[in-house]
Protein backbone atom coordinates (compact mmCIF):
# COMPACT_ATOMS: atom_id res chain seq x y z
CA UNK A 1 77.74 94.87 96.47
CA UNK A 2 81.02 94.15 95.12
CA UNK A 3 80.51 92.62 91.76
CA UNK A 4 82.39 95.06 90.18
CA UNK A 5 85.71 97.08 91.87
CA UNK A 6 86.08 100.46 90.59
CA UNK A 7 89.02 102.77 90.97
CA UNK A 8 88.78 105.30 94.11
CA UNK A 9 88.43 108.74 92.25
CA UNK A 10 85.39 106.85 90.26
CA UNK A 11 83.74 105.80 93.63
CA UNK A 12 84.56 109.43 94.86
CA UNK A 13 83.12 111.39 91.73
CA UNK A 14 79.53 108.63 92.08
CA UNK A 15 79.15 109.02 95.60
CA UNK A 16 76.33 107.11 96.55
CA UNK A 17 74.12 107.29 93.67
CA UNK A 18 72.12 110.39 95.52
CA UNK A 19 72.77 112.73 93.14
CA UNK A 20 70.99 110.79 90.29
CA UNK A 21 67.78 110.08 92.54
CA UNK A 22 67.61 114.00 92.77
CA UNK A 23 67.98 114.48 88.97
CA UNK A 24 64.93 112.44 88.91
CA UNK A 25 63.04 114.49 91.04
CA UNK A 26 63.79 117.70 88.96
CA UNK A 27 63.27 115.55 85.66
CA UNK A 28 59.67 114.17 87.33
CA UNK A 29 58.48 118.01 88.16
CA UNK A 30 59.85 119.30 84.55
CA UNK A 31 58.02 116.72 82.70
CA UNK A 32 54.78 116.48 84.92
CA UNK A 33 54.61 120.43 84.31
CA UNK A 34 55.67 119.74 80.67
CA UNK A 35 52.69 117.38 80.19
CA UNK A 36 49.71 119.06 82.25
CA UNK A 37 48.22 122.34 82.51
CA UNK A 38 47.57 124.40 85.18
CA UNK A 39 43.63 124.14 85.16
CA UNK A 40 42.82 120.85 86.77
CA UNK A 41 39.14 120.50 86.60
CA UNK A 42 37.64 117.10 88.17
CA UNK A 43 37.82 115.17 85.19
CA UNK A 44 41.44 116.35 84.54
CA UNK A 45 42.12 115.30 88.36
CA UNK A 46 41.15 112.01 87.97
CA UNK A 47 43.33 111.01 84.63
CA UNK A 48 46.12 112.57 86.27
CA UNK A 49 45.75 110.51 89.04
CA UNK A 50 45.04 107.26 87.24
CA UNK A 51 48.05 108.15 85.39
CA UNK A 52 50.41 108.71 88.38
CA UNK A 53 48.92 105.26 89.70
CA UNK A 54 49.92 103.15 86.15
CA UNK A 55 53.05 104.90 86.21
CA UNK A 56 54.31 103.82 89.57
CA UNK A 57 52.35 101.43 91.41
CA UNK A 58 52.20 98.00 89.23
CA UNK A 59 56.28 98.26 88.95
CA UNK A 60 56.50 98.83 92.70
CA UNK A 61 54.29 95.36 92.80
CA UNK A 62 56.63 93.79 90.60
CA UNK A 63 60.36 94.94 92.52
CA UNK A 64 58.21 93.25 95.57
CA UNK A 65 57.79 90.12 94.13
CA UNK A 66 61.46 90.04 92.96
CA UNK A 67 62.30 90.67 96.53
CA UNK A 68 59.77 87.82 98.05
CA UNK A 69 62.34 85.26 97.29
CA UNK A 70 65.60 86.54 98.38
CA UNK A 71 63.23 87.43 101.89
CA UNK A 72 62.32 83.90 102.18
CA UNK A 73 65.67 83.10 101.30
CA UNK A 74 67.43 84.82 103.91
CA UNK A 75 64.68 83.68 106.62
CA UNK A 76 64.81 80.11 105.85
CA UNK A 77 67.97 79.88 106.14
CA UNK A 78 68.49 82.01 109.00
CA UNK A 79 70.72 84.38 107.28
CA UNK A 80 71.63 86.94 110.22
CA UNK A 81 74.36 88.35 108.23
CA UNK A 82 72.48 89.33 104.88
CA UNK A 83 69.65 89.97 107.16
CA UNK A 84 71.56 93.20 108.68
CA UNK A 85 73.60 94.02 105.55
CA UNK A 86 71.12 93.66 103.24
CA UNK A 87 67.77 94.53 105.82
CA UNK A 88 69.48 96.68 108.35
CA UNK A 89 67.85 94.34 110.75
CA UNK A 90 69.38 93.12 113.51
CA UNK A 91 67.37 90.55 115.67
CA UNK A 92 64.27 88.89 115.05
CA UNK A 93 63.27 90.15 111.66
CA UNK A 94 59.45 89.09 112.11
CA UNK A 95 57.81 92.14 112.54
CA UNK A 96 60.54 94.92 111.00
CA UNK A 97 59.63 92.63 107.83
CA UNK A 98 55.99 92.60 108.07
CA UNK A 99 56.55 96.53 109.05
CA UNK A 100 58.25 97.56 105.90
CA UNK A 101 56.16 95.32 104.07
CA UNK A 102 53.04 97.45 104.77
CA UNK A 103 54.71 100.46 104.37
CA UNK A 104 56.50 99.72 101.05
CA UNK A 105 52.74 98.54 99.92
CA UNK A 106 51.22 101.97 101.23
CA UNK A 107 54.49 104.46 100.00
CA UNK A 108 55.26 105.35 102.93
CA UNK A 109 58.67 103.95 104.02
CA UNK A 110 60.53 107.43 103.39
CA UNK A 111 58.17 108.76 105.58
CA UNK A 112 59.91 106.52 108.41
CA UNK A 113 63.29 107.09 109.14
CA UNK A 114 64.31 103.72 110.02
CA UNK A 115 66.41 101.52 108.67
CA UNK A 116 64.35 98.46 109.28
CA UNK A 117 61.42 99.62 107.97
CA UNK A 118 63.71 101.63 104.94
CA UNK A 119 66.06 98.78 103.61
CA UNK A 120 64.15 95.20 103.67
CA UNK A 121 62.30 94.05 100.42
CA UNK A 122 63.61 96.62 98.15
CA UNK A 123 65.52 99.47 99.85
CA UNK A 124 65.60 101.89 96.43
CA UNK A 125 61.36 102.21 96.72
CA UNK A 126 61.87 104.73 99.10
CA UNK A 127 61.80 107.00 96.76
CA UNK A 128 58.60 106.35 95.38
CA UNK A 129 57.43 107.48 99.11
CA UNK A 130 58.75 110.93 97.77
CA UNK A 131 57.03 111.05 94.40
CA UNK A 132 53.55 110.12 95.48
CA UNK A 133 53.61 112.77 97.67
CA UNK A 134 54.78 114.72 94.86
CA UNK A 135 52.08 113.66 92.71
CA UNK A 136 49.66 114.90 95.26
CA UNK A 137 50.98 117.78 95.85
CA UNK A 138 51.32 118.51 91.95
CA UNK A 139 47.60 120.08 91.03
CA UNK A 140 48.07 122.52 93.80
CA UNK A 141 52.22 123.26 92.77
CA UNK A 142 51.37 123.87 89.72
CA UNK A 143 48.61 126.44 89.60
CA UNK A 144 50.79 128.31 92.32
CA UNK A 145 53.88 128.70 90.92
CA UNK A 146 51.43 129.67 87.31
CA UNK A 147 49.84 132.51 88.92
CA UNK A 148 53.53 133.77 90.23
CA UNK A 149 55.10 136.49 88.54
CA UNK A 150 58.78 135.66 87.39
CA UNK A 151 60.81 137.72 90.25
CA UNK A 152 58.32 135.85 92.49
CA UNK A 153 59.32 132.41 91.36
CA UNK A 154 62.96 133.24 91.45
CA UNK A 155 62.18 134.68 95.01
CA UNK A 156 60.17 131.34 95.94
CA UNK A 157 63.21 128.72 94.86
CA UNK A 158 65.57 131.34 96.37
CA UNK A 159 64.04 130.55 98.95
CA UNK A 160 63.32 126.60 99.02
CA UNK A 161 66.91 126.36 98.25
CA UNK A 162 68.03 127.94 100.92
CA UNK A 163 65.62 126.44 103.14
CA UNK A 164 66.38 122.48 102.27
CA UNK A 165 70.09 124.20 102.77
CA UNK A 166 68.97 125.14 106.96
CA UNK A 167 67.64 121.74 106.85
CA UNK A 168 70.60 119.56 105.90
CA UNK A 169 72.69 121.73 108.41
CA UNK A 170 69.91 121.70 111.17
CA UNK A 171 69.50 117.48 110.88
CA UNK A 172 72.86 116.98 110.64
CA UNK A 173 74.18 119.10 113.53
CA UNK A 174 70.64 118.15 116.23
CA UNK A 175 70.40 114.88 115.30
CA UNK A 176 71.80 111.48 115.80
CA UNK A 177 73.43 110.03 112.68
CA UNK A 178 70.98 107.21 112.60
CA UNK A 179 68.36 109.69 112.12
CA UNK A 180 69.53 112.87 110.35
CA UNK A 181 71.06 110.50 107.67
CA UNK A 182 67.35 109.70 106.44
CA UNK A 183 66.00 112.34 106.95
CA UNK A 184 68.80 113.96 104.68
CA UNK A 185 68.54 111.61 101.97
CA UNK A 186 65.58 110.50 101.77
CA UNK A 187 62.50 112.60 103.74
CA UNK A 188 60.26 113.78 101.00
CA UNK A 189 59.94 117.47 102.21
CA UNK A 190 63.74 117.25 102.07
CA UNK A 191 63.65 116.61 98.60
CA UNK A 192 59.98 118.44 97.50
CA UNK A 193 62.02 121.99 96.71
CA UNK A 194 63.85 119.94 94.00
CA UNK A 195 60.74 118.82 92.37
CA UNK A 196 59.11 122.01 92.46
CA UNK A 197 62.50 123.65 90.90
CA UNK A 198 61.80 121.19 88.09
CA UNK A 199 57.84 122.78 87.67
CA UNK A 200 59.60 126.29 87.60
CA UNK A 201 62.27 125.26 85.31
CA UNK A 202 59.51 123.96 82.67
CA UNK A 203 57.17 127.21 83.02
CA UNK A 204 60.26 129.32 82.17
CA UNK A 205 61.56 127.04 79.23
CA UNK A 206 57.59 127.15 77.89
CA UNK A 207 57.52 131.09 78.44
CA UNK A 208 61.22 132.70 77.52
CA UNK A 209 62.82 129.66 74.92
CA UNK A 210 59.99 127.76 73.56
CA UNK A 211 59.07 130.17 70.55
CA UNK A 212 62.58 131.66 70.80
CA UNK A 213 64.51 131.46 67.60
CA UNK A 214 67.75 131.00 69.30
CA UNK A 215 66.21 128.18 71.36
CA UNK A 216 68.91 125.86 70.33
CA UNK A 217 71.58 128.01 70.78
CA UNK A 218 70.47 129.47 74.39
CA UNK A 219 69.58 125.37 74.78
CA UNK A 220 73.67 124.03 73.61
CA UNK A 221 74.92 126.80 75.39
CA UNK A 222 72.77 126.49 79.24
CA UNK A 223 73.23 122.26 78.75
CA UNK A 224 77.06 122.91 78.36
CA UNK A 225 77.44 125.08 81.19
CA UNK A 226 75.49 122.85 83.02
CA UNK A 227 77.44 119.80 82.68
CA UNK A 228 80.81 121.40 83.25
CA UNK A 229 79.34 122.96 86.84
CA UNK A 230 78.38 119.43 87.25
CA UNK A 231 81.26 117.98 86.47
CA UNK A 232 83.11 120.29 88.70
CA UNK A 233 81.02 119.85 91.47
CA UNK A 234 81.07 116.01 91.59
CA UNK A 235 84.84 116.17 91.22
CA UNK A 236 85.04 118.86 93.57
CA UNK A 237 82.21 117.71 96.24
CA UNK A 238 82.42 121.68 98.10
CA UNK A 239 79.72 120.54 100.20
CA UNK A 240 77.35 117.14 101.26
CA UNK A 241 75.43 115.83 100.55
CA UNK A 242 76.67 116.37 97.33
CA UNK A 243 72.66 116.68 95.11
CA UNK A 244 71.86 119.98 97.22
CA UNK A 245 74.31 122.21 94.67
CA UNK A 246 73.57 119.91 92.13
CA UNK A 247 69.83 120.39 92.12
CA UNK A 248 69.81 123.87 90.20
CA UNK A 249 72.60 122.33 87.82
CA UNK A 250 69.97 119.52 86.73
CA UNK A 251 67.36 121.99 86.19
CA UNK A 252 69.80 123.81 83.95
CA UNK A 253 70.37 120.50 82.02
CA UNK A 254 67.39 119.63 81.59
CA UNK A 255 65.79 123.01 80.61
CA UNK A 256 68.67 123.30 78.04
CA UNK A 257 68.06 120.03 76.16
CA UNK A 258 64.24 120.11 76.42
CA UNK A 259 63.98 124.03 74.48
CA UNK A 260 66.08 122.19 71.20
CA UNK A 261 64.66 120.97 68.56
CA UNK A 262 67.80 117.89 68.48
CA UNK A 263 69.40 117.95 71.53
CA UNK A 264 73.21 116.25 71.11
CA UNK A 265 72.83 116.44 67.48
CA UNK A 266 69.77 114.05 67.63
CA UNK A 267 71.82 111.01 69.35
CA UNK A 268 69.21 111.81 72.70
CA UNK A 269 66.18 110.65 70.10
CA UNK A 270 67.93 107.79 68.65
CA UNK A 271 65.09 104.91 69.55
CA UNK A 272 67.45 102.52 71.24
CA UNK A 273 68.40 105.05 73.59
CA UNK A 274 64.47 106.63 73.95
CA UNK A 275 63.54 103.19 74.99
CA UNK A 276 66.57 102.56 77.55
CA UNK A 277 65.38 105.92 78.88
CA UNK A 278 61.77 103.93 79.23
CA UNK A 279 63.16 101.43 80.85
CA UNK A 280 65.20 103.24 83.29
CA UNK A 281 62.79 103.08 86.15
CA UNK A 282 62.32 99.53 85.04
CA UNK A 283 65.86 99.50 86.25
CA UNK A 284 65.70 101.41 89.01
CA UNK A 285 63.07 99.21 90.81
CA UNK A 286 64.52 95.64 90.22
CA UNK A 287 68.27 95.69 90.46
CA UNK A 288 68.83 95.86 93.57
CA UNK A 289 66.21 92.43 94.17
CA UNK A 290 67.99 90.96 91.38
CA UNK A 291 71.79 91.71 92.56
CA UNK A 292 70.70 90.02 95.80
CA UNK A 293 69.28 86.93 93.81
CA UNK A 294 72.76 86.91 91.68
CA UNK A 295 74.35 86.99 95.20
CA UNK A 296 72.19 83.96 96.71
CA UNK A 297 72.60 82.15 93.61
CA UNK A 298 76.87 82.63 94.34
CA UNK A 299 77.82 85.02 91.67
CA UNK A 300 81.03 86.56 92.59
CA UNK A 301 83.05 90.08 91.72
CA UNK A 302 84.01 88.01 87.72
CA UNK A 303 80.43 88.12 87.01
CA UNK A 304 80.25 92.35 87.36
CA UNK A 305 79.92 93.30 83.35
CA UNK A 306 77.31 90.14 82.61
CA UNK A 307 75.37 90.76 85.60
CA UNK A 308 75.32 94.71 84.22
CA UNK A 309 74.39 93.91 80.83
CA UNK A 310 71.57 91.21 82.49
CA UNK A 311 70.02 93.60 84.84
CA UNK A 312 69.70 96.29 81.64
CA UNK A 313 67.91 93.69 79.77
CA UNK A 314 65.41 92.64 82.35
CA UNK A 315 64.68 96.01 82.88
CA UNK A 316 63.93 96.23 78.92
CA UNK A 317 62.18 93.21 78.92
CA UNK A 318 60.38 94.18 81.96
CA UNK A 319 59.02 97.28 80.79
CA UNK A 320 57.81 95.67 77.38
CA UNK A 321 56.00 92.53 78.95
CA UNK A 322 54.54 94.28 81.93
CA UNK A 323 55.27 97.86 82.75
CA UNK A 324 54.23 99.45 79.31
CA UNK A 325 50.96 97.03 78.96
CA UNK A 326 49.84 97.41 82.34
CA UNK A 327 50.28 100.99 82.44
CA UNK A 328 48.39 101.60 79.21
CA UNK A 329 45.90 98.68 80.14
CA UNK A 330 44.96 100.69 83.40
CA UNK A 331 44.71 104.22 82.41
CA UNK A 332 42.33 103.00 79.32
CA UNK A 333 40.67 100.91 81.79
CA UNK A 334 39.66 103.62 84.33
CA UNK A 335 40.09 106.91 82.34
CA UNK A 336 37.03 105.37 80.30
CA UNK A 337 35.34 104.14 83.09
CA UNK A 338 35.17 107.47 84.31
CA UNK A 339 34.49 108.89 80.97
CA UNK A 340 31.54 106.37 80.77
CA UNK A 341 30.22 107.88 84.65
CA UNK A 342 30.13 111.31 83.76
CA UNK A 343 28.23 111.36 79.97
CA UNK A 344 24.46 112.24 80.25
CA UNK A 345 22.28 110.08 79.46
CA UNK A 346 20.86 109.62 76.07
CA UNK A 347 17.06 109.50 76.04
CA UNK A 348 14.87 108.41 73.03
């Protein structure tokens, strides 16, 4: 948005920020697998889902609110340029607002490739479109890929690689840029084998490295190769969009640091970092409603490193006021609540 200016090859190596959306998507299946069994009974369906719910849902709430402001901003003052730059919306931005709105509200706007139901309010919740559908799809991801024998796992993201690969060529090559760009970035079945990859990574870190002696070393050794491939690639960019080779790179990563016992020599569990790690979703949901406040409010490209260092403390502050307590408030809430609906009755 041009608060900071950064050197070409820097631009060239970030793209645009794609790549880390995916390593989210591999991190979210790798954890969720991490965290939950296979055997989801009823009971165990509901937590998970109250849990999905706190994690996502009340933060979503809160990037809207951000955004409320800078909307009525930009319509009270009959802002058609920030309405298309910002919005993607061209003419009367009545109804693309009150369109996105719903859809933003119901997780659905990656599900529409548009961009003026995609960018207005807060263009970055599209993925959250992409892990609910995730999250549903988990229970029934997870006892599949369980009950798979290891050459049929490799054999099954053999083949989801190669299919989001037909994809990406078949979108781009059939359809109009307007569309296929959407639909490459952002369409949750686009993006599903890369969560799943992350499920398979974790179910081969638990089985082969877990109780592995050499854990750390096989762990140092996959992380390191990881990084350099990524490093390579990014510099390199062989293909685009630039995450599909990366995907299998992440899982690498992540599977190498998870199996040791202190990953980076114990800097990764140092608590400042842990908690800027909490936070990071914190992040992910409000900056981009509150670089379009700092750009109402007329801060220019000078104010790039304090704008930085105030969006990482909002997010901090964010998720200690209200995404942590809400979370925690909601699953005890409703996990006991359903705790309390299913205990027999206790007669005299």
């Amino acid at each position: 948005m041009g608060f900071m200016h950064f050197p070409a090859p820097v631009l060239w190596v970030a793209g645009d920020s794609r790549p880390a959306v995916t390593f989210f998507f591999v991190l979210s299946g790798f954890i969720l697998a991490h965290n939950y069994s296979d055997d989801f009974n009823r009971d165990a369906l509901r937590r998970f889902y109250v849990a999905r719910f706190a994690r996502i849902y009340p933060m979503l709430l809160v990037s809207l609110t951000l955004a409320a402001p800078v909307t009525a901003v930009l319509l009270i003052s009959d802002d058609k340029t920030h309405l298309f730059e910002w919005y993607g919306i061209p003419g009367n931005p009545t109804l693309p607002l009150i369109t996105s709105l719903l859809a933003q509200l119901l997780c659905l706007t990656a599900w529409l490739p548009f961009a003026t139901v995609n960018q207005p309010w807060n263009g970055p919740a599209w993925s959250i479109s992409c892990e609910v559908f995730f999250y549903l799809m988990f229970p029934l991801l997870v006892r599949f890929i369980a009950r798979l024998t290891w050459p049929q796992r490799a054999l099954l993201l053999i083949a989801g690689f190669c299919a989001q690969g037909l994809w990406v060529v078949a979108a781009h090559e059939l359809l109009a840029p307007s569309r296929s760009g959407f639909l490459i970035s952002q369409w949750p079945l686009t993006h599903l084998f890369e969560f799943v990859l992350g499920i398979a990574a974790e179910r081969y870190c638990r089985a082969s490295l877990a109780g592995s002696s050499q854990a750390d070393h096989k762990g140092r050794v996959a992380a390191a190769i990881a990084l350099v491939v990524i490093g390579l690639l990014l510099v390199g960019r062989p293909v685009e969009p630039a995450y599909y080779l990366l995907s299998p790179c992440f899982a690498l990563l992540i599977g190498g640091l998870a199996v040791q016992k202190r990953p980076v020599w114990g800097l990764l569990s140092m608590r400042p970092l842990v908690l800027l790690g909490e936070a990071s979703f914190s992040l992910y949901l409000i900056h981009v409603p509150l670089m379009h406040l700092a750009a109402i409010s007329g801060m220019d490209h000078n104010s790039g490193l304090p704008l930085l260092f105030g969006l990482v403390l909002s997010s901090v502050l964010v998720f200690c006021v209200i995404e942590r307590p809400v979370r925690a408030t909601l699953v005890r809430r409703f996990t006991h609540r359903a705790t309390a609906e299913h205990s027999p009755a206790i007669t005299a």
